[in-house]
Protein backbone atom coordinates (compact mmCIF):
# COMPACT_ATOMS: atom_id res chain seq x y z
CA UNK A 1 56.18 48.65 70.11
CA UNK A 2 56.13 45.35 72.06
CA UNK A 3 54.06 43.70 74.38
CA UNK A 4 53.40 40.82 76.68
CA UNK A 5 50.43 39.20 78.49
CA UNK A 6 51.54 37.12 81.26
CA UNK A 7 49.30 34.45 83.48
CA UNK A 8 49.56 32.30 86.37
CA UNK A 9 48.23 30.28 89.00
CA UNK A 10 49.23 29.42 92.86
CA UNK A 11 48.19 25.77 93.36
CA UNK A 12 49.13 25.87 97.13
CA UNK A 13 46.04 28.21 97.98
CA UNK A 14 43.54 26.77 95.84
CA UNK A 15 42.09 24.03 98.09
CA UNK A 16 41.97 26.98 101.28
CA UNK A 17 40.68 29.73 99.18
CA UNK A 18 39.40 28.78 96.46
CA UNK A 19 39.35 29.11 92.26
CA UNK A 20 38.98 32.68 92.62
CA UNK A 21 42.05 33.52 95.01
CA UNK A 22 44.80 31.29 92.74
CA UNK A 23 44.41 33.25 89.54
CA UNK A 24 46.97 36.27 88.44
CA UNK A 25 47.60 38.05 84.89
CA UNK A 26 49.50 40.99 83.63
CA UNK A 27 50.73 42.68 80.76
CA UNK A 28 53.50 44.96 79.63
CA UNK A 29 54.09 47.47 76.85
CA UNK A 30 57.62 48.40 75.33
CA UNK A 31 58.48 51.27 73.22
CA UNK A 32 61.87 51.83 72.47
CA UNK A 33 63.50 52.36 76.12
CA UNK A 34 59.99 53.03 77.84
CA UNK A 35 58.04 50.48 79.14
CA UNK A 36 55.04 49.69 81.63
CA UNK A 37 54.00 46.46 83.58
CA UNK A 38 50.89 46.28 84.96
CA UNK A 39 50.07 43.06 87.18
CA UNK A 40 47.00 41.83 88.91
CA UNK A 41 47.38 39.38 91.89
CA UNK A 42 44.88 38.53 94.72
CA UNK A 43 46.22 38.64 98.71
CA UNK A 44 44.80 35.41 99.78
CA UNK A 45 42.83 35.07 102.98
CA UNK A 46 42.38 38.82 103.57
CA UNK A 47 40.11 38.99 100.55
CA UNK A 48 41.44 42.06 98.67
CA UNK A 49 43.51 42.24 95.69
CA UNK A 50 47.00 43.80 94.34
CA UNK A 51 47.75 45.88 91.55
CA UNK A 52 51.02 46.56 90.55
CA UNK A 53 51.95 49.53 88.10
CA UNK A 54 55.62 50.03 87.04
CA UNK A 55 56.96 52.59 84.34
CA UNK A 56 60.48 52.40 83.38
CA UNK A 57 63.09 54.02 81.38
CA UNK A 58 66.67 52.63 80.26
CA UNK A 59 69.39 55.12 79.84
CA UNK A 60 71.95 54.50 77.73
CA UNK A 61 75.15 53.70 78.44
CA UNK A 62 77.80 56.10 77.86
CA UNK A 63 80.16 53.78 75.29
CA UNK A 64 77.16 53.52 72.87
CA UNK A 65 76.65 55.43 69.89
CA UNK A 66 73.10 57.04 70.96
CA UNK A 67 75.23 58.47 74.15
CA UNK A 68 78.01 60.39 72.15
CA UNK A 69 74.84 61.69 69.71
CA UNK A 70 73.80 63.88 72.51
């Protein structure tokens, strides 16, 4: 299993809106060919937030070993 935290900050909004509305994190979690990002990001002046929630898979491709094992 692998994993990731992620952080950032958008300086252009931060004298408009404030500390609060600059800030954004995620994190992701890998296991084999599954994995799942989550992110966290606020919308600026309309004063909500945004959470985005991906799940993935990655077939394999059909010249690799794992494919012909099927």
């Amino acid at each position: 299993m692998q994993g990731a935290v992620r952080a950032g900050a958008n300086t252009l909004t931060y004298y408009s809106l404030g500390l609060t509305s600059i800030v954004t994190f995620g994190f992701g979690l890998k296991l084999s060919d599954l994995s799942f990002d989550y992110a966290f990001a606020p919308t600026g002046q309309l004063g909500e937030t945004t959470h985005r929630v991906s799940l993935s898979y990655n077939l394999p491709a059909k010249i690799s070993r794992r494919y012909r094992e099927r």
